[in-house]
Every structure is written in structure tokens, then in C-alpha cells.
Protein backbone atom coordinates (compact mmCIF):
# COMPACT_ATOMS: atom_id res chain seq x y z
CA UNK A 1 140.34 12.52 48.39
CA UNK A 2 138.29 12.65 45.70
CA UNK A 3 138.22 9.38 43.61
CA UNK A 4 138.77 11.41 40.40
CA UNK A 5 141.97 12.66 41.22
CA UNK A 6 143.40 8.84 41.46
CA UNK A 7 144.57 8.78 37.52
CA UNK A 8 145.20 12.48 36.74
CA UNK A 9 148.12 13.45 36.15
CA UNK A 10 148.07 15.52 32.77
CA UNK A 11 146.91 19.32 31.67
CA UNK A 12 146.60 20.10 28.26
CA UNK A 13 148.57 23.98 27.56
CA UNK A 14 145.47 25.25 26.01
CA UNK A 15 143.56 24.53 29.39
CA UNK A 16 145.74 26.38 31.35
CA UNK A 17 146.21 28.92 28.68
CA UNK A 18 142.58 29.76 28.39
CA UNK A 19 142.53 30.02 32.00
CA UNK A 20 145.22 32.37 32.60
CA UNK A 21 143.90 34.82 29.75
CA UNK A 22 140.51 34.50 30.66
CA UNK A 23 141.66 36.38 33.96
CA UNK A 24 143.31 39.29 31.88
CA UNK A 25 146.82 37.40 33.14
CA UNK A 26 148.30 37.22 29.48
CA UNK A 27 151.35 38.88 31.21
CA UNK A 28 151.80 35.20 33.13
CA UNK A 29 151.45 32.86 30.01
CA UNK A 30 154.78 32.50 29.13
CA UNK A 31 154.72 31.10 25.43
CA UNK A 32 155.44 27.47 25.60
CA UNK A 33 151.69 27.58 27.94
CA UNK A 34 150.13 28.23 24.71
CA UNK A 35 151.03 25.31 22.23
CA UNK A 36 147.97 22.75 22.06
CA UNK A 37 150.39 19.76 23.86
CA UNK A 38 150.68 17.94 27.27
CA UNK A 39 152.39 19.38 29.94
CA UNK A 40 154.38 16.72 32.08
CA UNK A 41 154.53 18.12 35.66
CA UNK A 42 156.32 15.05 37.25
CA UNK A 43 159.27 13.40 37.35
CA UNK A 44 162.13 15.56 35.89
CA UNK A 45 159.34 18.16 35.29
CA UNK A 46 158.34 18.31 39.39
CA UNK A 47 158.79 20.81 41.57
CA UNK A 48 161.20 18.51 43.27
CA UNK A 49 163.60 17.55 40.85
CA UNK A 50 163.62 22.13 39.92
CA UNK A 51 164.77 22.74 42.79
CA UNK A 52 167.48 19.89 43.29
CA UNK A 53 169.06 21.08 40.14
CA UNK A 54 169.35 24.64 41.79
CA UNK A 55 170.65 22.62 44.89
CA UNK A 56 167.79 23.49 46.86
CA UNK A 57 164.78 22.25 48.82
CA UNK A 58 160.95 22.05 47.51
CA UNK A 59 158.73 20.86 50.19
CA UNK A 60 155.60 20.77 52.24
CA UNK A 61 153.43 20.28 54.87
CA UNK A 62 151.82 17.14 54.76
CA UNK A 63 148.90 14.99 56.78
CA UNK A 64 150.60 11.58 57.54
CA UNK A 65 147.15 9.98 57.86
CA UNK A 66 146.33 10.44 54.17
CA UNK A 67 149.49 8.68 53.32
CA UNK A 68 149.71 5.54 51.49
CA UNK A 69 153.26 4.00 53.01
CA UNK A 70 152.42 0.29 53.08
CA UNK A 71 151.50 0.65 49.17
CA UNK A 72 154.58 3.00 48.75
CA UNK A 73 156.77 0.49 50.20
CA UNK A 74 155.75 -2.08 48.52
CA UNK A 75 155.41 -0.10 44.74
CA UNK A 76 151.85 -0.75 44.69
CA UNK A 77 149.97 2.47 46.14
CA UNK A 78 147.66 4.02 43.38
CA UNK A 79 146.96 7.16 46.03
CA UNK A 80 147.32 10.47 44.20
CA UNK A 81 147.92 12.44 46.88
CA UNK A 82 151.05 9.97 48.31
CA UNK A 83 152.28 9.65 44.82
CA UNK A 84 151.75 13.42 44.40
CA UNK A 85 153.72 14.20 47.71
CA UNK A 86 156.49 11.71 46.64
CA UNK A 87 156.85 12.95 43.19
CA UNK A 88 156.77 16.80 44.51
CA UNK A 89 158.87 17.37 47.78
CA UNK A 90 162.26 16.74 48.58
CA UNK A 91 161.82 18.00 52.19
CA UNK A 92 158.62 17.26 54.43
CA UNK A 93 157.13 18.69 57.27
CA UNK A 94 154.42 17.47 59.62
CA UNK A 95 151.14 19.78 59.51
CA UNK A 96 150.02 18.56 63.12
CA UNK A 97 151.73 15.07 64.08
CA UNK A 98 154.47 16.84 65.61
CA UNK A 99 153.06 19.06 67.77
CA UNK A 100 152.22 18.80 71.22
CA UNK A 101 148.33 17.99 71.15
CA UNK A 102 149.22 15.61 68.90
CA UNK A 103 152.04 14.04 70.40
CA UNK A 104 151.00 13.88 74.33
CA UNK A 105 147.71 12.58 74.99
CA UNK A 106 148.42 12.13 78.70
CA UNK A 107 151.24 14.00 80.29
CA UNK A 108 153.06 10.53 80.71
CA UNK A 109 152.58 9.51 77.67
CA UNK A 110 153.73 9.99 74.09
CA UNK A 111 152.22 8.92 70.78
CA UNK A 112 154.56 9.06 67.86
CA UNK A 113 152.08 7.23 65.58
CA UNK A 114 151.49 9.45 63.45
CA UNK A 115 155.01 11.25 63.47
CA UNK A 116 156.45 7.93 62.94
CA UNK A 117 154.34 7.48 59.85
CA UNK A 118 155.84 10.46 58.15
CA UNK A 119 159.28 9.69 58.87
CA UNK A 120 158.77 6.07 57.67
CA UNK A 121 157.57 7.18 54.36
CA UNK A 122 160.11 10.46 53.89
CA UNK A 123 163.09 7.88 53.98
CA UNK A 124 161.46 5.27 51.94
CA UNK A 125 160.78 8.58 48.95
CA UNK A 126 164.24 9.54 49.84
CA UNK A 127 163.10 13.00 51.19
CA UNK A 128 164.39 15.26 54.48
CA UNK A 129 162.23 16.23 57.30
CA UNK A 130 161.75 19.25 59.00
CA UNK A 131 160.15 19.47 62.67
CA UNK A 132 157.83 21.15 63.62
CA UNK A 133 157.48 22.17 66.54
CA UNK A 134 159.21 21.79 70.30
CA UNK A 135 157.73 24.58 71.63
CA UNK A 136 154.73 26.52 71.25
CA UNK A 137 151.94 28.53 72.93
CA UNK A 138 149.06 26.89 70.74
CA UNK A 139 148.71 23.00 70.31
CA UNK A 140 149.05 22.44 73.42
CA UNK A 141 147.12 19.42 75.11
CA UNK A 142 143.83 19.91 77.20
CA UNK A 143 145.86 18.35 80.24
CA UNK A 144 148.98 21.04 80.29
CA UNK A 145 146.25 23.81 81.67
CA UNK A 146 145.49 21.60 84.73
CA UNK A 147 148.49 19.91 85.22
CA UNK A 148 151.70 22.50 83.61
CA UNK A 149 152.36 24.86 86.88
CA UNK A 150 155.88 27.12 87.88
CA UNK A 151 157.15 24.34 89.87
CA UNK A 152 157.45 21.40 86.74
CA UNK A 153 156.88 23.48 83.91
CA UNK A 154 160.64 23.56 83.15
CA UNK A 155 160.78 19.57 83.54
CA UNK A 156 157.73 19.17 81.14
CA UNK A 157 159.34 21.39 78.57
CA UNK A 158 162.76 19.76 78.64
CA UNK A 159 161.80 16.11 78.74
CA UNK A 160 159.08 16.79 76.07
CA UNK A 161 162.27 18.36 73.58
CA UNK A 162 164.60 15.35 74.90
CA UNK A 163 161.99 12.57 74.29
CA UNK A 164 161.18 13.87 70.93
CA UNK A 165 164.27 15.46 69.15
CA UNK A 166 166.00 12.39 71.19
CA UNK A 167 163.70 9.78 69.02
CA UNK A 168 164.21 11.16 65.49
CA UNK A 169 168.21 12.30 66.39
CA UNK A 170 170.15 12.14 63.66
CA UNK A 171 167.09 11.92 60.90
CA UNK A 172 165.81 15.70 61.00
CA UNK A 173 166.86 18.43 59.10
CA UNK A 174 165.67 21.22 60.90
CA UNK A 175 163.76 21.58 64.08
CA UNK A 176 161.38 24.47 64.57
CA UNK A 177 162.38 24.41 68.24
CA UNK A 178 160.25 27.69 69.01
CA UNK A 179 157.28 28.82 67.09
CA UNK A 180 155.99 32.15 66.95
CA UNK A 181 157.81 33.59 70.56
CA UNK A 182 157.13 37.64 69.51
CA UNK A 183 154.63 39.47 69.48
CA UNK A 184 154.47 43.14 69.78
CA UNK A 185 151.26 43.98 70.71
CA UNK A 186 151.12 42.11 73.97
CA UNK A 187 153.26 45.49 75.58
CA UNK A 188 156.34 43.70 76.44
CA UNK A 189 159.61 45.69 76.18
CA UNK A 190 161.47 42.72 75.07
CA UNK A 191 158.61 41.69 72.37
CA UNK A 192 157.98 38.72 74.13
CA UNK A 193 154.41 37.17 73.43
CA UNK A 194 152.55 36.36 76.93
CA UNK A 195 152.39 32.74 76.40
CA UNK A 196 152.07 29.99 79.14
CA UNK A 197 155.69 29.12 78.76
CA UNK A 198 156.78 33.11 79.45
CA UNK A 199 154.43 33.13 81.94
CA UNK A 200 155.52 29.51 83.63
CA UNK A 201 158.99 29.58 83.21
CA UNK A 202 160.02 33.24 82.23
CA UNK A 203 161.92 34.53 79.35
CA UNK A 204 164.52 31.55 80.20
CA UNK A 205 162.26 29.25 78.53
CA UNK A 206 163.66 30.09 74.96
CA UNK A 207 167.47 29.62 76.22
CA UNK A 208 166.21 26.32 77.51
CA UNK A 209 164.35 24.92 74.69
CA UNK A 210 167.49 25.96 72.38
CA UNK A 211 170.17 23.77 74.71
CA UNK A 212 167.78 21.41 75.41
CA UNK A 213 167.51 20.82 71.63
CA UNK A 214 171.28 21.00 70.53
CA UNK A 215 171.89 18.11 73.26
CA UNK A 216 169.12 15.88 72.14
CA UNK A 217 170.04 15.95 68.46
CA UNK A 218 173.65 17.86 67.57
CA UNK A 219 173.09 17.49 63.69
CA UNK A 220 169.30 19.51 63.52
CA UNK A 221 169.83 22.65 62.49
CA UNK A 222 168.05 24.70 65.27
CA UNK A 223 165.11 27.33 64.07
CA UNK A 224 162.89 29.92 65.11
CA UNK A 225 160.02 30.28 63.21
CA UNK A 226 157.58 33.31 62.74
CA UNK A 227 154.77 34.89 60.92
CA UNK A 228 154.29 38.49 60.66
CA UNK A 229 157.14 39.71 59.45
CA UNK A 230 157.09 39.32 55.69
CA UNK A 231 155.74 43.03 54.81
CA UNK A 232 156.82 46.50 55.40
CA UNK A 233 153.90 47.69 57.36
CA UNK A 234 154.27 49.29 60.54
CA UNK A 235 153.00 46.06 62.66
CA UNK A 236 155.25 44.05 60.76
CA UNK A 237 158.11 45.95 60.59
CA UNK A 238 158.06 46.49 64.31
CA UNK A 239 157.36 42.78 64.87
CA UNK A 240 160.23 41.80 62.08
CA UNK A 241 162.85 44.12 64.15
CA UNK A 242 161.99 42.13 67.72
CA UNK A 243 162.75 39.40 66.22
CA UNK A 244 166.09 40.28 64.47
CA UNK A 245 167.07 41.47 67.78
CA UNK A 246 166.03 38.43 69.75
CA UNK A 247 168.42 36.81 66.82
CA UNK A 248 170.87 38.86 67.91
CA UNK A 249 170.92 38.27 71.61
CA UNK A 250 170.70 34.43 70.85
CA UNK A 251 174.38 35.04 68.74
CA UNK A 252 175.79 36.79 71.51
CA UNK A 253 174.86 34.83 74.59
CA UNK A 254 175.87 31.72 72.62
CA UNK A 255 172.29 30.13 71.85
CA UNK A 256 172.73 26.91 69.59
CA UNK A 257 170.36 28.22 66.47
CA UNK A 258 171.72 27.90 63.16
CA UNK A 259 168.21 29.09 60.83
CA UNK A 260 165.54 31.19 61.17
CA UNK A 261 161.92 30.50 59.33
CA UNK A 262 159.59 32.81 57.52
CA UNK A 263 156.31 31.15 57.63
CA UNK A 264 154.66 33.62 54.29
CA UNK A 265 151.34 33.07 55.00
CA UNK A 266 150.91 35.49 52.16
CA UNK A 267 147.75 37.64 50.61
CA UNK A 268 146.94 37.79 47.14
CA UNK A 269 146.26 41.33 47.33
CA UNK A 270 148.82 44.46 47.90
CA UNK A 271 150.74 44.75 50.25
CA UNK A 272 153.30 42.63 49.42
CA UNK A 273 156.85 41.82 50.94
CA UNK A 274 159.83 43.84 49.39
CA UNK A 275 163.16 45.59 50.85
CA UNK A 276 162.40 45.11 54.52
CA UNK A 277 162.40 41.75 54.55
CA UNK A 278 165.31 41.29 52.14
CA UNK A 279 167.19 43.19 54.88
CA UNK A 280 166.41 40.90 57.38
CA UNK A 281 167.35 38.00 55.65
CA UNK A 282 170.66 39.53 54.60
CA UNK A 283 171.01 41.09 58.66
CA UNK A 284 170.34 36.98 59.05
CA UNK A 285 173.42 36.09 56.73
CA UNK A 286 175.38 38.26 58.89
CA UNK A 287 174.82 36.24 62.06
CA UNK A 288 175.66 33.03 60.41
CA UNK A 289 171.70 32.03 60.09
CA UNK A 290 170.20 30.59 57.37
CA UNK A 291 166.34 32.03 56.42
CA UNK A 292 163.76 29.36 55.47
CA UNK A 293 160.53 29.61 54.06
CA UNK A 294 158.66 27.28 55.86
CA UNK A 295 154.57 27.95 55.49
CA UNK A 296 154.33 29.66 52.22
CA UNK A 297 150.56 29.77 50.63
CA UNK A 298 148.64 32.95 49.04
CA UNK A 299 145.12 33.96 50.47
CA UNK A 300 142.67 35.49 48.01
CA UNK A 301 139.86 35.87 50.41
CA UNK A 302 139.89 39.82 49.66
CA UNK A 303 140.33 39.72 46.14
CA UNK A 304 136.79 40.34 43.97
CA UNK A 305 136.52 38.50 40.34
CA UNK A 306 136.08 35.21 38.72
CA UNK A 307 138.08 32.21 40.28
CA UNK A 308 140.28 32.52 36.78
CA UNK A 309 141.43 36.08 38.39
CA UNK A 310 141.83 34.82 41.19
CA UNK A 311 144.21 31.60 40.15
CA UNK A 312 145.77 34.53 38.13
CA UNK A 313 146.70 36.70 41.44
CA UNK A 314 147.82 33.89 43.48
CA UNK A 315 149.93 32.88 40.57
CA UNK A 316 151.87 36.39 40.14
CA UNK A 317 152.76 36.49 44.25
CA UNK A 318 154.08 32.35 43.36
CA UNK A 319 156.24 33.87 40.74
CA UNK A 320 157.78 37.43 42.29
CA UNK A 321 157.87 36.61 45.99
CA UNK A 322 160.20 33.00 45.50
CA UNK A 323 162.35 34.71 42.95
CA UNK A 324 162.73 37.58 45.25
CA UNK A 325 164.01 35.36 48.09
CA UNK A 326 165.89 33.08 46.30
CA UNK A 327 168.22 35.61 44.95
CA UNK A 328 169.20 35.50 49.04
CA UNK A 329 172.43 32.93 49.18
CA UNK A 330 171.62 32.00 52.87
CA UNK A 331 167.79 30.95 51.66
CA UNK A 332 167.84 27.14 50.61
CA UNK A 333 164.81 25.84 51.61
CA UNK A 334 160.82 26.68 50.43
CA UNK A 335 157.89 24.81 52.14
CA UNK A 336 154.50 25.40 50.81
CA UNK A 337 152.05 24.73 53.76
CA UNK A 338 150.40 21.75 52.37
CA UNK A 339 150.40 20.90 48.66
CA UNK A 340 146.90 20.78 47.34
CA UNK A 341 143.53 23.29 48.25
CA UNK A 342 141.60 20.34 49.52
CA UNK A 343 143.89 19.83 52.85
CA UNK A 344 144.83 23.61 52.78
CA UNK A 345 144.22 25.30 56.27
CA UNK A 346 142.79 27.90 54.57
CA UNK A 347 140.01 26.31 53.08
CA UNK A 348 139.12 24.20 56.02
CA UNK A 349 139.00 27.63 58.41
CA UNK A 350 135.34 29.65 58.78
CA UNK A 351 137.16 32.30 60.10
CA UNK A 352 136.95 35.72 58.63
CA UNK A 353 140.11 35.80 57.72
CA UNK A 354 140.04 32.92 55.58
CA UNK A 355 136.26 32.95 53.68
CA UNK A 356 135.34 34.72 50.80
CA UNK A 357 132.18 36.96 50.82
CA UNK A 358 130.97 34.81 47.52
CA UNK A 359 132.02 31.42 49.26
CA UNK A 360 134.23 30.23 46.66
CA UNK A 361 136.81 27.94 46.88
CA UNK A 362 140.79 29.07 46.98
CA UNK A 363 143.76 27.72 44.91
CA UNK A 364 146.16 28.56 47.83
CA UNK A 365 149.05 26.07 47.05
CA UNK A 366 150.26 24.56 43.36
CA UNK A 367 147.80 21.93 42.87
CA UNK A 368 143.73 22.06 43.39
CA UNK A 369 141.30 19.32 44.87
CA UNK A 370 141.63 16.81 42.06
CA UNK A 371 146.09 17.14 42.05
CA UNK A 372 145.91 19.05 39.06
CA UNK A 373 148.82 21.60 38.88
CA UNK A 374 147.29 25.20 38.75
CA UNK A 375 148.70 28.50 37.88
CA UNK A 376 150.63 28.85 40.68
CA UNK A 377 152.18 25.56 40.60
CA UNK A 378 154.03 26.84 36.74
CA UNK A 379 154.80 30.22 38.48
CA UNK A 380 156.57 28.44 41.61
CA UNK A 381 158.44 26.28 39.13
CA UNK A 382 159.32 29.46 37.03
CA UNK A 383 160.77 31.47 40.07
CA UNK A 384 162.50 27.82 40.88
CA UNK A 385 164.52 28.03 38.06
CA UNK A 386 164.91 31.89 38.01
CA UNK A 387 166.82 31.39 41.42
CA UNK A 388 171.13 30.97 41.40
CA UNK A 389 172.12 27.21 41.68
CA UNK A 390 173.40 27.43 45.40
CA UNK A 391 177.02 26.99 46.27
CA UNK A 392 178.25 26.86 49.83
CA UNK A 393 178.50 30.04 51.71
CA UNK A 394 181.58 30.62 54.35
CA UNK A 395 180.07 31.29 57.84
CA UNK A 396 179.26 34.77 58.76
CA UNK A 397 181.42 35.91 61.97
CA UNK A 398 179.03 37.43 64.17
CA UNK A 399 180.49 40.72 66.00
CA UNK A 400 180.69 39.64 69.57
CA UNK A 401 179.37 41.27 72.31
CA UNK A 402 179.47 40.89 76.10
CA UNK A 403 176.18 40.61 77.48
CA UNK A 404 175.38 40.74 81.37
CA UNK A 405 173.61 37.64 82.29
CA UNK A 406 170.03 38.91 81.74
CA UNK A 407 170.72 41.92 79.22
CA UNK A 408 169.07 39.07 76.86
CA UNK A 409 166.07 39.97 78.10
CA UNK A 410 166.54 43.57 79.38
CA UNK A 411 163.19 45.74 77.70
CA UNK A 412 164.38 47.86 74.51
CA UNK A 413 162.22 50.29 72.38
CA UNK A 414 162.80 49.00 68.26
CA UNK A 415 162.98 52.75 66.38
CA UNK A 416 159.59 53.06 64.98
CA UNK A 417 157.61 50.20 67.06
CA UNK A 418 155.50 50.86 69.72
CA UNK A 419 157.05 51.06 73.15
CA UNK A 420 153.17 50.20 74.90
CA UNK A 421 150.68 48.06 73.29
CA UNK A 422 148.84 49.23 70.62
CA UNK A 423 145.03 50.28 70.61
């Protein structure tokens, strides 16, 4: 952390102003940007206490390791970014510290350090947590390729979910219990993604995880989380329909999941998400699941122009896409992945994917390097107060069907996905 970012906590309107118009943006300076004042952006002004007056959640994915807790405890920490995290978020979720790598150094061993650490500090800032994740194909430890084989695969998954939803029962809000299970391209009828639990276990795996979860801690609510399946492209609409169906098998065959999560790793430039999504997340309502957006940031690696146009792009997908999903009654949560551009993913990646050909810097998430609030940060908070105040929603009665024991994983063709995988 930079040591400049310790005492700032202030923006003048003309700063931000200038910026915006500089970029041609004058469309996203609402007027009160423009007066020559201060602009609080803490306390009742956060992002936090927005979207608890709409009764929502604000949150994001944080690095325990950079937090301050013994100085937060104690009312003495002068650490931006723990301040920044406390003052921001109402909901948390672990970047890394809850994932397997990071949790099993040995296979007979757990470290919940780290995990710990986060869970320590969301209860002393009076904040939820969300977990993430039971069971995935990446993250894994260097042991589980040497050791994880057919024969005790099943046992390392289940005691891994009991050991760790077990610990934290009771204190989570939401468990990302499997991460990222479809993908289309790998041929599979079902949609399945060839992973070394599929490949271990079989398509039981999911069902297992699920049950496995719902025993360990009754009050999470249970999630599967995806990316992919934000836009109305082919590849993701054919990804975004396996998945609604695997939804729907879960409902039928009795599955304990209660959410489903949108990760929204989104791009700066078009395409951008729209109807097909909204019908998912209203096909979601319908099976009694709500939708959370759980990895939202904006990636302006393709997008030419000054960093001011740049701030100004990321800024305008901050402002439609939240007010877009928060019209959705069943969407109550919105997780940023990480908070500020120095810790973002997409900064610290050299893949393609993530650089810009003229090496600059992205403002991914609302606040930069030095915890200033940038464009996107007002445009979040704008779309936070666009959104309905949430009341509670009676429970969606899932049409019931009777399902032959494996029919949950029986191949099917989605209309308009490929049935093979694709060149």
C-alpha cells in the first residue's frame, strides 16, 4: 500500500468533474459533480451504508493479509485500505484464503489462518461473509494430483466441505459450494466441465458437495457460482442455458441450493449483458433461487484512448449493468472482486487478456491505488440508489418433476448450443 493513500480520504467535484469531461463523458457528470466542494464518500455517503438503505448488500473480495484487525479492534489502525474495507462493505468475501491451496497445505492438514483472520475482523466491522469456495477444479493443492485418486476422492471432498463449512457454521452467509462446474466446450452432453472431481468421482460429485454442505452448516445459503454467462453471445448463451438446466435438475432431485452467483467479470467495451441474462435471473426466481453478483469488475484492456476515457467507460458499465440487475427482486447482493486497482486480479495478471497494448494501468473497481473513489465508484453508488428498496419475496414453487435416478445427468442438446465441442 502506498504510504500516500494512509490520510486520503477527500476529492474535490471539480477533480472528478474535469476528469469525466475530459473523456467526452459529460453524459456521466450528473450536476451536483460539478460544484467546486468536497465530496464525502464515507460514512453515510459509502457504498455500504447505499445499499443498506435499499436493504441490500455492498461487498467485496478482500486479501485478509493486508488487514489491520489488531488496530481495528482496538480503534487504533490508521491502514487505509482496512479502514477503506470497513467503511465500504457490508458483506465480505475471501479472494484466496478460502480456497483449497490455501486452506490444505498437507492433505492432513488444514490452515485456517488466514480465513480466520477475515472472519475475525468481518464480525468486529459488523459485516457478513460469503465463502468462497468448497469445491473447485482450480486452487487446488500441489499434493491432490499425487495423492486425490477414484478410491478416496469422495472422502477428501466430503471431509474437506465438513471440516470447513463445519468451522465457520452458523457465521456464513452464503457458501459458493461449487465454482464454475459448466463448461460447454469440453463436448459433454450434460455441459459438465472435465475437471478432476468429474473425472474422480463422476457427475455425483455436485449432489455430494451440495448435501455435504447443507449438513455441515443448515443456515448458509447454498450457491453455485459461474462466469460466462452474463452476455447474449452464442458461447454464453449456450453456457448460460447448461447452467439454468443444471438449476433445474438440482430443484427437482431435491439438491439443498438456495442462490445462484453471477461472477460479471465484465468488459468495458460492447458487448454488454441485456435480456438474456435478465431471463435467467427471473427463470432463477421461479425456482425459488436467489441471483448474486459475486465478482463484478470492468476490463478496459481493449478499449483505445486516454486513461480519462477509459475511467469514463468503466464508469457507464458501473452505472447501467447494477441498475439493470437490481430492478431483479430475487438479486440482493453485489460483490465487486476486490475494492481498489492496486490488489485487482486484473492488474496483477500478464496475461493477454488482462494487459493493455500501451501498458497502462486499469481502474477496474471504485477506488484506484491511493483509495481515492473514481468514476466508477459515483456510478455504482448512483445505480445503488436507482435500485427498489427490497422487501421480502414469497418463495417460488418450483413445478415438480419425477426424475429417474440418473436423468440428472442424462446428456441433452440446449436449442442453439453446440451438441460437440466447438472448433
Amino acid at each position: 500500500m502506498k504510504d500516500s493513500a494512509k490520510a486520503v480520504h477527500w476529492l474535490t467535484r471539480r477533480e472528478l468533474a474535469k476528469a469525466a469531461l475530459a473523456a467526452g463523458g459529460a453524459a456521466l457528470v450528473p450536476r451536483w459533480l460539478c460544484a467546486d466542494e468536497s465530496v464525502e464518500f464515507s460514512g453515510a455517503a459509502s457504498l455500504r451504508a447505499h445499499a443498506a438503505a435499499r436493504g441490500m448488500l455492498y461487498g467485496a473480495a478482500v486479501v485478509p493479509e493486508l488487514l489491520d484487525v489488531d488496530g481495528f479492534a482496538a480503534g487504533t489502525t490508521t491502514d487505509a485500505y482496512t479502514r477503506l474495507i470497513a467503511e465500504q462493505a457490508n458483506i465480505l468475501v475471501a479472494e484466496n484464503a478460502m480456497k483449497w491451496a490455501a486452506l490444505r497445505p498437507a492433505p492432513a492438514v488444514f490452515d485456517f489462518n488466514r480465513a480466520d483472520k477475515l472472519m475475525r475482523f468481518a464480525e468486529l466491522a459488523g459485516q457478513k461473509v460469503r465463502g468462497h469456495n468448497l469445491c473447485w477444479h482450480e486452487s487446488l493443492p500441489g499434493w491432490f494430483k499425487t495423492t486425490a485418486t477414484k478410491e478416496n476422492a469422495r472422502q477428501l471432498l466430503v471431509e474437506h466441505i465438513r471440516t470447513v463449512a463445519g468451522r465457520y457454521r452458523g457465521r456464513i452467509h452464503s457458501w459458493d459450494v461449487v465454482n464454475e462446474a459448466i463448461e460447454p466446450k469440453d463436448g459433454r452432453g450434460d455441459g459438465l466441465r472435465k475437471s478432476p472431481w468429474l473425472e474422480l468421482i463422476g457427475p455425483e460429485y455436485l449432489e455430494i458437495a451440495y448435501k455435504t454442505a447443507a449438513e455441515a452448516d443448515p443456515a448458509a445459503k447454498l450457491t453455485y457460482n459461474d462466469y460466462g454467462i452474463e452476455l447474449d453471445t452464442p458461447e454464453e448463451t449456450a453456457k448460460r442455458a447448461y447452467v439454468l438446466m443444471l438449476l433445474r435438475r438440482f430443484k427437482a432431485r431435491g439438491v439443498p441450493i438456495q442462490a445462484v452467483g453471477i461472477q460479471s467479470h465484465l468488459q468495458a467495451t460492447p458487448p454488454q449483458p441485456g435480456a438474456g441474462l435478465i431471463a435467467f435471473i427471473r427463470e432463477a426466481r421461479t425456482l425459488g433461487l436467489e441471483a448474486y453478483i459475486t465478482e463484478l469488475d470492468v476490463n478496459a484492456h481493449k478499449l483505445p484512448g486516454s486513461p480519462d476515457l477509459q475511467d469514463a467507460a468503466v464508469a457507464a458499465v458501473y452505472r447501467d449493468y447494477p441498475r439493470m440487475v437490481l430492478a431483479e427482486p430475487n438479486v440482493p447482493v453485489l460483490l465487486t472482486w476486490g475494492i481498489t486497482s492496486a490488489h485487482s486480479w486484473i492488474n496483477q495478471s500478464k496475461e493477454p487478456w488482462a494487459r493493455r497494448p500501451d501498458g497502462a494501468w486499469q481502474h477496474p473497481l471504485p477506488f484506484d491505488d491511493d483509495l481515492r473513489p473514481v468514476p466508477a465508484f459515483y456510478a455504482l453508488r448512483d445505480a445503488i440508489d436507482a435500485a427498489k428498496p427490497l422487501v421480502a419475496q414469497p418463495p417460488a414453487t418450483p413445478t415438480t418433476q419425477t426424475n429417474k435416478p440418473n436423468d440428472l445427468y442424462k446428456p441433452f442438446a440446449v436449442p442453439g448450443s453446440p451438441t460437440t465441442k466447438p472448433q
